[in-house]
N, C-alpha and C. Protein backbone atom coordinates (compact mmCIF):
# COMPACT_ATOMS: atom_id res chain seq x y z
N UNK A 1 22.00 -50.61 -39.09
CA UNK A 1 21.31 -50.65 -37.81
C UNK A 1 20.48 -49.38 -37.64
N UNK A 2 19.03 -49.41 -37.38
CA UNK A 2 18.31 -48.48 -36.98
C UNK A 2 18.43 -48.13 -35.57
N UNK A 3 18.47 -46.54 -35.25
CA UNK A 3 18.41 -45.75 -34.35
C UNK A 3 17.61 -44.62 -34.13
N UNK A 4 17.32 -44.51 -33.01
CA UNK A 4 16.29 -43.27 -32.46
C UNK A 4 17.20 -42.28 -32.20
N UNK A 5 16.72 -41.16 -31.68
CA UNK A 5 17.32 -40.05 -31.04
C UNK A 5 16.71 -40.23 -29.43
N UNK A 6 15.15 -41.15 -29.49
CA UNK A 6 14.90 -41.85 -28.62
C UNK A 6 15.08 -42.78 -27.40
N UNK A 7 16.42 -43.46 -28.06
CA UNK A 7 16.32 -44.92 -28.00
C UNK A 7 17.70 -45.28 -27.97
N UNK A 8 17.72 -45.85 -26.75
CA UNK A 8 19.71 -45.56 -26.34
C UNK A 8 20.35 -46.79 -27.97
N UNK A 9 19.81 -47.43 -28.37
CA UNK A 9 20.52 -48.33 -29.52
C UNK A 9 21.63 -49.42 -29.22
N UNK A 10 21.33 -49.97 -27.84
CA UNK A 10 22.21 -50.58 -27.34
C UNK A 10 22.22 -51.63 -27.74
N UNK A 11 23.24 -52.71 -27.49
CA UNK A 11 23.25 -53.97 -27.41
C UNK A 11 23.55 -55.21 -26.77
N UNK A 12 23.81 -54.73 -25.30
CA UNK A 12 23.89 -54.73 -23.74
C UNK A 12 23.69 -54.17 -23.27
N UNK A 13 23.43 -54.99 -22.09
CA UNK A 13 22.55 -54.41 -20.89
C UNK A 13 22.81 -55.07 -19.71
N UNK A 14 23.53 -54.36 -18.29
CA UNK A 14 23.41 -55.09 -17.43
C UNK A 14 22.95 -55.00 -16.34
N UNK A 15 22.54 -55.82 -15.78
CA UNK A 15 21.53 -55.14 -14.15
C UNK A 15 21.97 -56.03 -13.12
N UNK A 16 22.43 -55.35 -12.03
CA UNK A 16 22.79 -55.78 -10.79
C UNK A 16 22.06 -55.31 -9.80
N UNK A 17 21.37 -56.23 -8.98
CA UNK A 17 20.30 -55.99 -7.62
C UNK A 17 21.20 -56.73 -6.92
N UNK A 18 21.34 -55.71 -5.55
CA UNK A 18 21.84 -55.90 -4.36
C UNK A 18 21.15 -55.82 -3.27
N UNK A 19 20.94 -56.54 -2.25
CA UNK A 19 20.10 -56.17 -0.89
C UNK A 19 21.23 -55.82 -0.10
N UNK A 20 21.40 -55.05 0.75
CA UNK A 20 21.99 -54.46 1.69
C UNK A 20 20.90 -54.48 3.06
N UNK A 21 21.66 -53.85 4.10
CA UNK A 21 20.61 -54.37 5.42
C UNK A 21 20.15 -53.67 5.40
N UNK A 22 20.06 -51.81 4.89
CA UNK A 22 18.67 -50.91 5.03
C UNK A 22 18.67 -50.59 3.69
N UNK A 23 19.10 -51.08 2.72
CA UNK A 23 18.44 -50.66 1.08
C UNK A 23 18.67 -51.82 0.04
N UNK A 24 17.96 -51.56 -0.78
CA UNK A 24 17.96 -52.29 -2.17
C UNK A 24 19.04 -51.48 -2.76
N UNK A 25 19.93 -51.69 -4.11
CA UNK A 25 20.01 -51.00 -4.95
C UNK A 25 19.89 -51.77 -6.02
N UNK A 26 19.49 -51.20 -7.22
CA UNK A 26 19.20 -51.52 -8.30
C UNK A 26 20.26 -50.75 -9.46
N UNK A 27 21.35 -51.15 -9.95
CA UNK A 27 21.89 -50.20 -11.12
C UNK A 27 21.73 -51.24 -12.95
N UNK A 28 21.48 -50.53 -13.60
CA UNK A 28 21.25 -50.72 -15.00
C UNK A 28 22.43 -50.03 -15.61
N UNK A 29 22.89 -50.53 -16.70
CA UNK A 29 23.61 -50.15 -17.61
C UNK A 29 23.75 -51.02 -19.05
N UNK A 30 23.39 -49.48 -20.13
CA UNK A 30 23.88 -50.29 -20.94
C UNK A 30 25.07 -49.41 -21.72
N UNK A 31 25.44 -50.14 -23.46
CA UNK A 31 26.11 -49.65 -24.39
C UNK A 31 25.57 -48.82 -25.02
N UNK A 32 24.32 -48.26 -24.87
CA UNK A 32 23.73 -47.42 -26.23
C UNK A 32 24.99 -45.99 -26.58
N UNK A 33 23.94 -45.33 -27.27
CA UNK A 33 24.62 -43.73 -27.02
C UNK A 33 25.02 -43.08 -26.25
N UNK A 34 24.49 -43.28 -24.91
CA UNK A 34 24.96 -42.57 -23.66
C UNK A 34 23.64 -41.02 -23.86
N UNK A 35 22.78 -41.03 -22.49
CA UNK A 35 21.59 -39.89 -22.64
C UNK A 35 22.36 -38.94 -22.26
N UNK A 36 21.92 -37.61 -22.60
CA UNK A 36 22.73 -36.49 -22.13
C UNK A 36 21.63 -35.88 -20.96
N UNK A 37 22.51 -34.56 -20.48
CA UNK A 37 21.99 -34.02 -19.46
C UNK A 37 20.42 -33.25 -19.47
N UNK A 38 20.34 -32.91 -21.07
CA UNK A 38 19.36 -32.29 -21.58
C UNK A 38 18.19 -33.32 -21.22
N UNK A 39 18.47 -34.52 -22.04
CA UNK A 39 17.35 -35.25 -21.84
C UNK A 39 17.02 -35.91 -20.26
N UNK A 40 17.95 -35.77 -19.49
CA UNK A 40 17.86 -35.83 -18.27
C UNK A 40 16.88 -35.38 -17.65
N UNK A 41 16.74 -34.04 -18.16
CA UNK A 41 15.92 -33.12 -17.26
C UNK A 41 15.07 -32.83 -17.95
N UNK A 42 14.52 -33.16 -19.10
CA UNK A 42 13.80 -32.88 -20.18
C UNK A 42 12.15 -33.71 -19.00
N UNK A 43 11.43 -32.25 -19.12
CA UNK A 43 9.92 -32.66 -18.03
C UNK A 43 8.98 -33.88 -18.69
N UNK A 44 9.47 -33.78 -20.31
CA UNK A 44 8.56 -34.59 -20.67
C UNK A 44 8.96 -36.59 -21.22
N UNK A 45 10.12 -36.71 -20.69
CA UNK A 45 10.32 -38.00 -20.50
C UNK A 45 9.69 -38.71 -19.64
N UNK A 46 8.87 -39.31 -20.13
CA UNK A 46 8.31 -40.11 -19.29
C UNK A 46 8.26 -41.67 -18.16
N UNK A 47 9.13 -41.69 -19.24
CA UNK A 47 9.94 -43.09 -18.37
C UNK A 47 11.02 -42.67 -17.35
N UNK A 48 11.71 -41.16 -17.14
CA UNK A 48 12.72 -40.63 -16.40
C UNK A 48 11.89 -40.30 -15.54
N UNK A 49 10.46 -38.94 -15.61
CA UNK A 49 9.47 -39.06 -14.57
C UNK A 49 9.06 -40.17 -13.48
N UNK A 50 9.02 -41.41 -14.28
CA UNK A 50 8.42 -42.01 -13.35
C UNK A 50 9.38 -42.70 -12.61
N UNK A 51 10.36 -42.52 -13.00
CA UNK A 51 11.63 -43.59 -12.09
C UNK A 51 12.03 -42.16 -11.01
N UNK A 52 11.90 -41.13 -10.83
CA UNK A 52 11.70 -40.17 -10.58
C UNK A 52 10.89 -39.81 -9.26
N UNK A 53 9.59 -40.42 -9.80
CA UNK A 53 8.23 -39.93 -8.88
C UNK A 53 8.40 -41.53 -7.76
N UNK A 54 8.91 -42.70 -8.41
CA UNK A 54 9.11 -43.59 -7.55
C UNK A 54 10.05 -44.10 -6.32
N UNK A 55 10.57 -42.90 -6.77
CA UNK A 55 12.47 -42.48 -5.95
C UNK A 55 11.89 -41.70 -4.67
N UNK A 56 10.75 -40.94 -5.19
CA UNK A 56 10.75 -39.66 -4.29
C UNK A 56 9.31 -40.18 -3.32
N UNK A 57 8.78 -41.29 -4.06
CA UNK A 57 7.71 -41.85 -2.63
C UNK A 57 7.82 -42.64 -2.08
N UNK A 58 8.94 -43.12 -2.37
CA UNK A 58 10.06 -43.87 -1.23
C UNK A 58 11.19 -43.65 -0.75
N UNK A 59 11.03 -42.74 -0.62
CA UNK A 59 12.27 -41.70 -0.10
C UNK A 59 13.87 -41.56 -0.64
N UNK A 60 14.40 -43.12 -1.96
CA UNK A 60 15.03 -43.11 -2.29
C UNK A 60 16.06 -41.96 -3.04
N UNK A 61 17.24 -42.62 -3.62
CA UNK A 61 17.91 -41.72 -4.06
C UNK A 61 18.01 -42.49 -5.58
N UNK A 62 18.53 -41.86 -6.95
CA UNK A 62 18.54 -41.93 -8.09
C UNK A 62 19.91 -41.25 -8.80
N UNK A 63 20.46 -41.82 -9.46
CA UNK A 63 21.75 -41.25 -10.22
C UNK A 63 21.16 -41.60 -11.66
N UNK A 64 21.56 -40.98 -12.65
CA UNK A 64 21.24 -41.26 -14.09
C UNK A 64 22.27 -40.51 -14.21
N UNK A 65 23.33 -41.14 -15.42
CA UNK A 65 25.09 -40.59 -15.92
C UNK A 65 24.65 -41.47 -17.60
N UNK A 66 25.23 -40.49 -18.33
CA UNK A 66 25.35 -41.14 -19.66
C UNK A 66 26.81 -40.60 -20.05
N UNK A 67 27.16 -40.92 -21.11
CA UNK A 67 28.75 -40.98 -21.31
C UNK A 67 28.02 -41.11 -23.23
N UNK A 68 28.62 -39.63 -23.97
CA UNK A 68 28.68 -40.23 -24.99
C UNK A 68 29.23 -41.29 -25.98
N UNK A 69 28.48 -42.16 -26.30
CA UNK A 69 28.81 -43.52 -27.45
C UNK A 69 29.51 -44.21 -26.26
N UNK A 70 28.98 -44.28 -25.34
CA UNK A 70 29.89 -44.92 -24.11
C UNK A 70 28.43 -46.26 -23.12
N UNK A 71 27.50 -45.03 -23.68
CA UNK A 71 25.88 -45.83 -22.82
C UNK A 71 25.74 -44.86 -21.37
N UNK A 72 24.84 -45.42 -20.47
CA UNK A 72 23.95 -44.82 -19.92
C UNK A 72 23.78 -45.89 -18.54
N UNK A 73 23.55 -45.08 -17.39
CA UNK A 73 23.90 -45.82 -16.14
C UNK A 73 22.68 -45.46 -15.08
N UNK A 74 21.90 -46.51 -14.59
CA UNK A 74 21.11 -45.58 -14.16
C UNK A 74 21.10 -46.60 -12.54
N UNK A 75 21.29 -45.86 -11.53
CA UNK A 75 21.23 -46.54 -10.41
C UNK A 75 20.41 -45.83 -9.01
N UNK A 76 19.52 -47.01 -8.72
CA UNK A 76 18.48 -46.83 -7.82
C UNK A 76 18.65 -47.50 -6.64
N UNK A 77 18.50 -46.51 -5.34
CA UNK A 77 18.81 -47.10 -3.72
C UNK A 77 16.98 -46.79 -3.29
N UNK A 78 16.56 -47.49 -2.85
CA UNK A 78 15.66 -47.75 -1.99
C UNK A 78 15.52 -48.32 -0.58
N UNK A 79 15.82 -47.34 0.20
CA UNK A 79 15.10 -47.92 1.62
C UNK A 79 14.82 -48.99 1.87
N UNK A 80 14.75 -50.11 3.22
CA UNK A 80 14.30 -50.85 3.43
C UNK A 80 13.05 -50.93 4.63
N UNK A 81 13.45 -49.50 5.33
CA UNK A 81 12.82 -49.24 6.69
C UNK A 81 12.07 -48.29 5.89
């Protein structure tokens, strides 16, 4: 099996959308590697930026947790008002 250092290498994936009466949430998870904290904060991810810049012009909130060889969790609340 090919792997990135990139590229969580998963092979599940699950996504649960919830409406609540003043937010969305959105959480993802899969099995890959699990991202670490480095790449967390790493300025030049670009796909973390923008889930990021979309959190913050909607006033939402954002969790990203990885767990090594465990996968990677990423959960998004958005406002409704």
């Amino acid at each position: 099996m090919w792997e990135s250092k990139r590229h969580a290498g998963a092979t599940r994936v699950d996504v649960d959308l919830k409406k609540m009466k003043e937010a969305v949430i959105l959480s993802v998870r899969d099995n890959g590697v699990g991202i670490t904290q480095k790449q967390i904060e790493n300025p030049r991810s670009m796909g973390l930026l923008g889930i990021k810049e979309r959190r913050a012009y909607f006033r939402g909130d954002v969790t990203i947790r990885g767990a090594p060889k465990k996968g990677t969790t990423i959960s998004l609340r958005m406002p409704l008002t």
